[in-house]
Protein backbone atom coordinates (compact mmCIF):
# COMPACT_ATOMS: atom_id res chain seq x y z
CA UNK A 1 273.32 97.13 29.57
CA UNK A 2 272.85 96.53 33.30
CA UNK A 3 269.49 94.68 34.70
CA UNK A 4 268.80 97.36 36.05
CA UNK A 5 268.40 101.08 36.07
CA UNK A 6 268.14 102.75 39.70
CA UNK A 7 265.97 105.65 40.45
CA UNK A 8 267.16 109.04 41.96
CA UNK A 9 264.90 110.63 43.73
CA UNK A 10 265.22 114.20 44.04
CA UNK A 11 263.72 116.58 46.54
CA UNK A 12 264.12 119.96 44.15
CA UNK A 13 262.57 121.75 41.49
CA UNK A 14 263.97 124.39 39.20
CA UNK A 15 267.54 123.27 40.61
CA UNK A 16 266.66 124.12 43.81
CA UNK A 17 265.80 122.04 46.77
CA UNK A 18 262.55 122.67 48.22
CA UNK A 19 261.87 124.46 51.91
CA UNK A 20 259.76 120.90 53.06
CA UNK A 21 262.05 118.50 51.61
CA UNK A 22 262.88 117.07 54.76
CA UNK A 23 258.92 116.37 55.86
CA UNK A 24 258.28 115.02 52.05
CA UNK A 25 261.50 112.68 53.02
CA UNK A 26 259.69 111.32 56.16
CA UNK A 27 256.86 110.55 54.22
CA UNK A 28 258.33 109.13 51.70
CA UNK A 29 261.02 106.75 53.19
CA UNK A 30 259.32 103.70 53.10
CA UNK A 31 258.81 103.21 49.37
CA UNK A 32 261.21 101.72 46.81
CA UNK A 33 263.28 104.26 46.02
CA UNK A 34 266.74 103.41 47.31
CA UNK A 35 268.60 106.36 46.08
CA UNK A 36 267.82 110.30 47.07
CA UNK A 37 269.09 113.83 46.83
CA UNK A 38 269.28 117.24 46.34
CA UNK A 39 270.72 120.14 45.15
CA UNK A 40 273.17 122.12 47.08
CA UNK A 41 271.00 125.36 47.00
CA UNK A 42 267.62 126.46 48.97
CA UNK A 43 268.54 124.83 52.25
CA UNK A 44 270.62 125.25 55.04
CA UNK A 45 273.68 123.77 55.56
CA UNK A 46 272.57 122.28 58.81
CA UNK A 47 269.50 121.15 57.65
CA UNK A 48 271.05 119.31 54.79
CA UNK A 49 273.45 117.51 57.25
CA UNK A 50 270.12 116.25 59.34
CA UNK A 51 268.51 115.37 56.65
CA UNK A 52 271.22 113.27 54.52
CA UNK A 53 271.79 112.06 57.99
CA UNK A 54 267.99 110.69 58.41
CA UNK A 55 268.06 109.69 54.94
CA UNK A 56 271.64 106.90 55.75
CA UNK A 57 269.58 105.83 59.09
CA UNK A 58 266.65 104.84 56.62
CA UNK A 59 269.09 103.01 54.67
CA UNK A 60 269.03 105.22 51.93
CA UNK A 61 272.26 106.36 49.20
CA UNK A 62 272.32 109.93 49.23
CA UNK A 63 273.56 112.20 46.46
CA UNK A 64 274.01 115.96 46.15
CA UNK A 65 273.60 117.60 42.93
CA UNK A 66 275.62 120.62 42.59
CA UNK A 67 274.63 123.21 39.67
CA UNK A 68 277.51 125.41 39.69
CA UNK A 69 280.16 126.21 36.62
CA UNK A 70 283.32 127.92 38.29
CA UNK A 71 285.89 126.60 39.79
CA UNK A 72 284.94 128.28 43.58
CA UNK A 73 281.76 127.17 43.42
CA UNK A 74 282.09 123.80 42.48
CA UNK A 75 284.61 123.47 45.26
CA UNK A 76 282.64 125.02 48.12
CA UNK A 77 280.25 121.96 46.79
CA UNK A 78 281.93 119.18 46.99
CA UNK A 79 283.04 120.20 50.32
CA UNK A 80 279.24 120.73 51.44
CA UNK A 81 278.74 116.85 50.32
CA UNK A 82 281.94 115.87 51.91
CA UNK A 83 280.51 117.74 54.94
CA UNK A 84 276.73 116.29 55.09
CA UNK A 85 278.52 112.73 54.31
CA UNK A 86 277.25 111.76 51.10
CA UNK A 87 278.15 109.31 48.89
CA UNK A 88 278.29 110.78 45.65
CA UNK A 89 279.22 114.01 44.16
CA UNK A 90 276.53 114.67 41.26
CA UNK A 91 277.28 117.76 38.90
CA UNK A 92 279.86 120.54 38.63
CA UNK A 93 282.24 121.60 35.77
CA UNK A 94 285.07 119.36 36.27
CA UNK A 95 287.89 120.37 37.55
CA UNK A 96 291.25 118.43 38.71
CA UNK A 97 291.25 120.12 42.07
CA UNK A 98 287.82 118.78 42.70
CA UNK A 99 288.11 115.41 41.30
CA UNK A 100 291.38 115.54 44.02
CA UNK A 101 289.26 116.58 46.93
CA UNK A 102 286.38 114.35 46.18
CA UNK A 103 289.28 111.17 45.94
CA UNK A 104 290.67 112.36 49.09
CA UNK A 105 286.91 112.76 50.73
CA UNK A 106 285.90 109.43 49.57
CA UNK A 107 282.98 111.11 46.99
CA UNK A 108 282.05 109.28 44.44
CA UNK A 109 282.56 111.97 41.66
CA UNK A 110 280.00 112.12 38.35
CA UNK A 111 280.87 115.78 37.15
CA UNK A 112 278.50 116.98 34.19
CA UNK A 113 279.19 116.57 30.64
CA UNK A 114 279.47 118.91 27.85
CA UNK A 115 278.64 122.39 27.94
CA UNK A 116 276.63 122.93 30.33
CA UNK A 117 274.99 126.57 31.61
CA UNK A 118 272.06 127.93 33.07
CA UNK A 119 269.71 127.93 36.17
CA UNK A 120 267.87 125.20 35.12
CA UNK A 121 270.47 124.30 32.95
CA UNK A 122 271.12 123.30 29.47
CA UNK A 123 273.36 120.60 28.04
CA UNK A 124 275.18 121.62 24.67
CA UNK A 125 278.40 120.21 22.49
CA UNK A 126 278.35 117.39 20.22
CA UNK A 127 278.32 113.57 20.89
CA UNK A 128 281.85 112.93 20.04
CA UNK A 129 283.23 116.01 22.62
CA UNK A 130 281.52 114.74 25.05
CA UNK A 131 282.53 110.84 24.69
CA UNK A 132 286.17 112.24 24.36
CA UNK A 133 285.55 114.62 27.61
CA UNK A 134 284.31 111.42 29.29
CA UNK A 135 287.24 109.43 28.27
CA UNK A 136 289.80 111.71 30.02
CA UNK A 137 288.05 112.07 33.17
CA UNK A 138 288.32 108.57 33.16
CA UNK A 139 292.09 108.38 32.95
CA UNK A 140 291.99 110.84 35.74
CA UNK A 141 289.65 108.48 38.10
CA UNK A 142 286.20 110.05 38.53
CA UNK A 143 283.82 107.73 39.20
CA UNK A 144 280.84 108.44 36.55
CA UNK A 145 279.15 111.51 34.71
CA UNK A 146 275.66 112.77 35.20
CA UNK A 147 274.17 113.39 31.75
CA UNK A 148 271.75 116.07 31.18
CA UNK A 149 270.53 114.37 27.72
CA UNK A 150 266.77 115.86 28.18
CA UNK A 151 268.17 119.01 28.20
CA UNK A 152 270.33 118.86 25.34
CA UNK A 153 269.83 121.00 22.82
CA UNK A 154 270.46 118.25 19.92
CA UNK A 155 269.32 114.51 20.04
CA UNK A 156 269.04 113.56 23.16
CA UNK A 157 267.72 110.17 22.49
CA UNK A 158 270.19 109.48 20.15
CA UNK A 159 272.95 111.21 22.73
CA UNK A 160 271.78 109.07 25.88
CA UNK A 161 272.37 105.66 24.19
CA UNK A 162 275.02 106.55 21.84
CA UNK A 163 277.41 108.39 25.12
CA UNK A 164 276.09 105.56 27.31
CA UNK A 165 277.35 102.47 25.42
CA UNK A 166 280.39 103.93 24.48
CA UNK A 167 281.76 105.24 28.00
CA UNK A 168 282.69 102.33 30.17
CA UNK A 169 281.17 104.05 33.64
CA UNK A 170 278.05 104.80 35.84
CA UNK A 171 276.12 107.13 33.64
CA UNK A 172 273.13 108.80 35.40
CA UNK A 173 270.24 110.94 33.01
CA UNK A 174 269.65 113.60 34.81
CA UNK A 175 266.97 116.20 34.34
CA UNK A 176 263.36 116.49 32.53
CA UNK A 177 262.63 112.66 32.96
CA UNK A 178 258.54 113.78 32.89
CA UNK A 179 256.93 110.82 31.05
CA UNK A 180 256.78 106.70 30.85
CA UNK A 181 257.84 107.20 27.09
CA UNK A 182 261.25 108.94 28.44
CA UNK A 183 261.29 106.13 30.88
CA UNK A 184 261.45 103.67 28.52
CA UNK A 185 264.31 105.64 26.54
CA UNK A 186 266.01 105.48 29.52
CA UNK A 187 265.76 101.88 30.21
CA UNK A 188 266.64 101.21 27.00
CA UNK A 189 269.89 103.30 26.62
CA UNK A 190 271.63 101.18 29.57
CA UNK A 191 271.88 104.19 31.41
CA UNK A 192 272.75 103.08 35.51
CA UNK A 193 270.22 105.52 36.84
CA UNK A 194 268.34 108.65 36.45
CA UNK A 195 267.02 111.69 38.29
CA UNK A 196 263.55 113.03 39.02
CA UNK A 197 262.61 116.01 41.01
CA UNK A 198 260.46 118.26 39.63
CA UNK A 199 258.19 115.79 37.79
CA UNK A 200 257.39 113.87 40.70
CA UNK A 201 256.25 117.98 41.87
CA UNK A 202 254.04 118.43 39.23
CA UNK A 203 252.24 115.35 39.33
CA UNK A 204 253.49 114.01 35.50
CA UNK A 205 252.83 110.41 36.97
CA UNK A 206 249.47 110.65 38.92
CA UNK A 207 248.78 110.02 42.42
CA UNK A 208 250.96 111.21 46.06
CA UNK A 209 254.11 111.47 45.89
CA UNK A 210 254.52 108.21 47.42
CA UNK A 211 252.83 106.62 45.06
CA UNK A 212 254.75 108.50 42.03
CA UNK A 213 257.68 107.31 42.94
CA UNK A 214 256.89 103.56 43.10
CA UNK A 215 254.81 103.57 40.29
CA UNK A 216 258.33 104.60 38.37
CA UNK A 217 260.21 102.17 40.10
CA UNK A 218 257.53 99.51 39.33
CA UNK A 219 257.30 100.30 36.01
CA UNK A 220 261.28 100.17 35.13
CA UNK A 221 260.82 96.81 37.32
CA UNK A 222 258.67 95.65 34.85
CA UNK A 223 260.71 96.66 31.85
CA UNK A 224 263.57 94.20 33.14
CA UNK A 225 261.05 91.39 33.45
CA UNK A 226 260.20 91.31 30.03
């Protein structure tokens, strides 16, 4: 386990990214959150590229999140994030021709893991496919997986720390992270970071969104200290 576990912030909800992300951005881009995203549907292309842009001139680590299963579509998204210049490659199937582009692109690739499907999606497979999954991406150089553990359909407590310590790689939780008691599983399985979107949306941890989002990254602060 790290020292610490970074926050994603993420301007969507139901897998999609919202129509006023870029204004909630701006209002947003002075608190502790050093990593931010988005999915690659429910916004322009050009207003992605302005706001990813804004988001690097605020000093920020951007990330798009793509939710798509075939080939094609995983493609045309890694090429949208190779496009608006971000730094990592979040979701996807994998695929090699992908994992190629994104090397080529300079994306840092974390493809999903499992069996994943759906709009929100679900995570399903057992813990052992998906270590042995992980392990052969490896070999084939992708950076790090995102893990939708809080929507797996088994476990996921037990999945999060159990895939986590055994896979030798950035591992971000992505999805569903609604509550400080799922915070704390985070922080405890090791995990290097973890999404929130639509939480922060529906208000699961009181107060502006502003204020949401440092309260999380005070509280996982805190964790460390103890």
């Amino acid at each position: 386990m790290g020292n610490s576990t970074d926050l994603i912030v993420m301007l969507t909800y139901n897998d999609r990214t919202v129509d006023n992300a870029h204004e909630i951005f701006d209002q947003c881009k002075n608190t502790k959150a050093k990593f931010w995203g988005f999915k690659e549907e429910g916004y322009p292309l050009e207003k992605m590229k302005n706001l990813f842009s804004y988001m690097k001139k605020h000093g920020k680590s951007t990330v798009l999140e793509v939710v798509a299963y075939t080939e094609e579509n995983c493609m045309k998204g890694a090429k949208i994030a190779a496009e608006c210049g971000c730094s990592i490659l979040m979701g996807t199937r994998f695929y090699d021709s992908v994992n190629e582009y994104c090397k080529v692109n300079n994306l840092k690739y974390m493809p999903y893991i499992g069996h994943v499907s759906g709009r929100p999606s679900f995570l399903e497979g057992t813990v052992e496919e998906m270590i042995a999954e992980a392990n052969k991406y490896l070999e084939k150089g992708v950076y790090g997986f995102a893990l939708l553990g809080y929507r797996y359909t088994g476990d996921s407590v037990a999945l999060n720390k159990q895939f986590v310590t055994q896979i030798n790689a950035p591992i971000c939780l992505a999805g569903s992270i609604d509550s400080y008691k799922r915070l704390f599983e985070v922080k405890e399985s090791g995990a290097w970071a973890f999404t929130i979107g639509g939480a922060f949306f529906e208000n699961k941890y009181g107060g502006s969104f502003n204020e949401q989002i440092d309260k999380v990254c005070d509280y996982i602060k805190a964790l460390y200290a103890k």
